[in-house]
C-alpha atoms as a PDB file:
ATOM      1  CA  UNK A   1      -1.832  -4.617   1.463  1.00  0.00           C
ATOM      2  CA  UNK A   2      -3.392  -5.868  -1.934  1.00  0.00           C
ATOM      3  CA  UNK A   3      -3.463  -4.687  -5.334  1.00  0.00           C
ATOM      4  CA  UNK A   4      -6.621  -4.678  -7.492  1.00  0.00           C
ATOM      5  CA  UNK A   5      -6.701  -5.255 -10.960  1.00  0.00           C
ATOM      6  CA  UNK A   6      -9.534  -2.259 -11.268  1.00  0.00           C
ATOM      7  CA  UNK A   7     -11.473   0.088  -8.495  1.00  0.00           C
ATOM      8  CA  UNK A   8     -14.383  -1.861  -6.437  1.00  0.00           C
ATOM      9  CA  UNK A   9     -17.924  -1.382  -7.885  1.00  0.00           C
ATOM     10  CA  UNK A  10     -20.616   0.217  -5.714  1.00  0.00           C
ATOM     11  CA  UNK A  11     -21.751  -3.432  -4.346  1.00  0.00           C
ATOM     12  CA  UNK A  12     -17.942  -4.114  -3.425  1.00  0.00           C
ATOM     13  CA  UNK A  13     -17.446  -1.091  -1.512  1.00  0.00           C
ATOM     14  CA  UNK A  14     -20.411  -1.779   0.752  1.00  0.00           C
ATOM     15  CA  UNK A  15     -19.138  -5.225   1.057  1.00  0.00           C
ATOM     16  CA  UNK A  16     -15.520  -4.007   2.506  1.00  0.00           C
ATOM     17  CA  UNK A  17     -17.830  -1.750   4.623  1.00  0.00           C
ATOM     18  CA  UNK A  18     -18.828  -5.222   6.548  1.00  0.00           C
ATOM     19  CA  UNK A  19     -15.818  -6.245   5.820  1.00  0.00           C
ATOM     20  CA  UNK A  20     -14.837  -3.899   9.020  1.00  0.00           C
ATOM     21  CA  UNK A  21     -17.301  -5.639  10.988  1.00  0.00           C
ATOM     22  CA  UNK A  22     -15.704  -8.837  11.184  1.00  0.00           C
ATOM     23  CA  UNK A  23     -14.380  -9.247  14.327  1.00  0.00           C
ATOM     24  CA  UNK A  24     -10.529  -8.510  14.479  1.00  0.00           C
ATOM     25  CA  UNK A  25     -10.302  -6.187  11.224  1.00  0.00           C
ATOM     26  CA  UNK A  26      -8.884  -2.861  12.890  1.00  0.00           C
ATOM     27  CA  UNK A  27      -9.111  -0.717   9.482  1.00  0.00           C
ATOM     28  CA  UNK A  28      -9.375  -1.323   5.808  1.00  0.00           C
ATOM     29  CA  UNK A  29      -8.338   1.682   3.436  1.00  0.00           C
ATOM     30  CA  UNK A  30      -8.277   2.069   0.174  1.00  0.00           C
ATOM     31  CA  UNK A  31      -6.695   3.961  -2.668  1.00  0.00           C
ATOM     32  CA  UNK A  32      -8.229   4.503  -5.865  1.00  0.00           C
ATOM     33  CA  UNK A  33      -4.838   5.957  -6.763  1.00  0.00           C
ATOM     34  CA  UNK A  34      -2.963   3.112  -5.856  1.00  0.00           C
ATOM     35  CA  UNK A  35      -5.629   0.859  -6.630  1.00  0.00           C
ATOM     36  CA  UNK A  36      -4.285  -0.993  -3.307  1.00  0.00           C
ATOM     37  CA  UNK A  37      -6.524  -1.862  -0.450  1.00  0.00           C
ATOM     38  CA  UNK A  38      -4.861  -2.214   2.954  1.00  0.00           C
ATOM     39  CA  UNK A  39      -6.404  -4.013   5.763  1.00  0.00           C
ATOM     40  CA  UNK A  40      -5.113  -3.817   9.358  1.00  0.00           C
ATOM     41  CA  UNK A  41      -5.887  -7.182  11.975  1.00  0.00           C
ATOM     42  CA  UNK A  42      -5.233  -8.604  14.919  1.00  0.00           C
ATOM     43  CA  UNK A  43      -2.894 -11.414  13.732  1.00  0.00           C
ATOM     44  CA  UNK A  44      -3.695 -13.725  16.812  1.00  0.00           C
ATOM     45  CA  UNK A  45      -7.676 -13.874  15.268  1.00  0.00           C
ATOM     46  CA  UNK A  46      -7.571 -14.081  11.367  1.00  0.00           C
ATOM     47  CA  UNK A  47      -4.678 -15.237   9.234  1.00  0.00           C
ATOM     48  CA  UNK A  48      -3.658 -13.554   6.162  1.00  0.00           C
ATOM     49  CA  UNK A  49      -5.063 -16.504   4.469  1.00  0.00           C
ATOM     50  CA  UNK A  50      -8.607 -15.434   5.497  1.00  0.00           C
ATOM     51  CA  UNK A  51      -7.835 -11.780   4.746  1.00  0.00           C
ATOM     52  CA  UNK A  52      -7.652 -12.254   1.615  1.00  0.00           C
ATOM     53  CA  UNK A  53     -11.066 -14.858   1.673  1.00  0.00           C
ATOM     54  CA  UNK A  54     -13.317 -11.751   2.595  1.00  0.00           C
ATOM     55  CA  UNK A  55     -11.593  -9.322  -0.061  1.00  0.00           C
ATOM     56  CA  UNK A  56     -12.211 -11.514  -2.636  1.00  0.00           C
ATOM     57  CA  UNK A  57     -15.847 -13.044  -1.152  1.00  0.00           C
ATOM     58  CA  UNK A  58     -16.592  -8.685  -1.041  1.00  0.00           C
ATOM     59  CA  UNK A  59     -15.718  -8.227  -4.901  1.00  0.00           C
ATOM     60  CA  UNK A  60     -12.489  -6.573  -5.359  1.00  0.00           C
ATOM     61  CA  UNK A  61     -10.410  -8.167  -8.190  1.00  0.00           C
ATOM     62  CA  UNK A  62      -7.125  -8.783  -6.014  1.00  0.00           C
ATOM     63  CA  UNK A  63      -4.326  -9.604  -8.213  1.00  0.00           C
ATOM     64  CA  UNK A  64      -1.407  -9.450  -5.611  1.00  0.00           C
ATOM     65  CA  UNK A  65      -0.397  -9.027  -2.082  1.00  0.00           C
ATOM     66  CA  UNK A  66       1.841  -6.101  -1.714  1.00  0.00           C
ATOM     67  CA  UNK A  67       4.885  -6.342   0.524  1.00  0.00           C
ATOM     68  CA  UNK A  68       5.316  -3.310   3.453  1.00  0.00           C
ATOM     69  CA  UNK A  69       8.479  -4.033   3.567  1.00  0.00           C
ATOM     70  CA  UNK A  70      10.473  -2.433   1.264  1.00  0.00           C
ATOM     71  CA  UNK A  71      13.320  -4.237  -0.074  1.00  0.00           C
ATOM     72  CA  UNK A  72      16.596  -4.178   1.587  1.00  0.00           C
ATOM     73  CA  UNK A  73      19.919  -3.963   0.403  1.00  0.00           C
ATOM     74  CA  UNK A  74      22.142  -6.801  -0.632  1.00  0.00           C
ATOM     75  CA  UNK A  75      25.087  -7.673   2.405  1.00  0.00           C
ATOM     76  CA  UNK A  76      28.308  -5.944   0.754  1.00  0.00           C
ATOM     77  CA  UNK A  77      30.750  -8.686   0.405  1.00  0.00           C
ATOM     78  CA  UNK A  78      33.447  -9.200   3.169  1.00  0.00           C
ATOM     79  CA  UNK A  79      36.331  -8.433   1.892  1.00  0.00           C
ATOM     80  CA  UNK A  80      39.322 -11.523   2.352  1.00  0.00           C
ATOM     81  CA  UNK A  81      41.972 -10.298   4.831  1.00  0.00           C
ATOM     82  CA  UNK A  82      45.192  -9.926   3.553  1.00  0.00           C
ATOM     83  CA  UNK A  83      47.644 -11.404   6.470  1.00  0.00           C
ATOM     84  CA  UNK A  84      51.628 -11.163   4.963  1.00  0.00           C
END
């Protein structure tokens, strides 16, 4: 998932259209909302790396890549045992 800086013109959302055409894109989505796109692959054919190539080359304004993981907790610390 990537966040745009502002929603894709006209010209960029008939770019991601073809974007969907590139062999091993599953699904790109987008919310205007969110102003996120989210693209689903097949890891084992593109790279992340070239994910974000044909967002950009299509005319979004990507600013970041947004984690779908969401944070996890820090480890609570172990507490010394006291042996007497």
């Amino acid at each position: 998932m990537y966040r745009c800086l502002t929603p894709p013109t006209e010209a960029a959302t008939m770019a991601l259209g073809r974007v969907r055409d590139v062999y091993g894109v599953r699904r790109v989505e987008f919310s205007e909302a969110d102003k996120t796109v989210r693209v689903e692959y097949d890891a084992t054919r593109l790279t992340e790396a070239i994910i974000h190539q044909l967002l950009r080359r299509s005319g979004l304004d990507v600013v970041e890549r947004v984690s779908l993981i969401p944070p996890q907790p820090a480890p609570e610390p172990v507490a010394a045992s006291t042996a007497g």
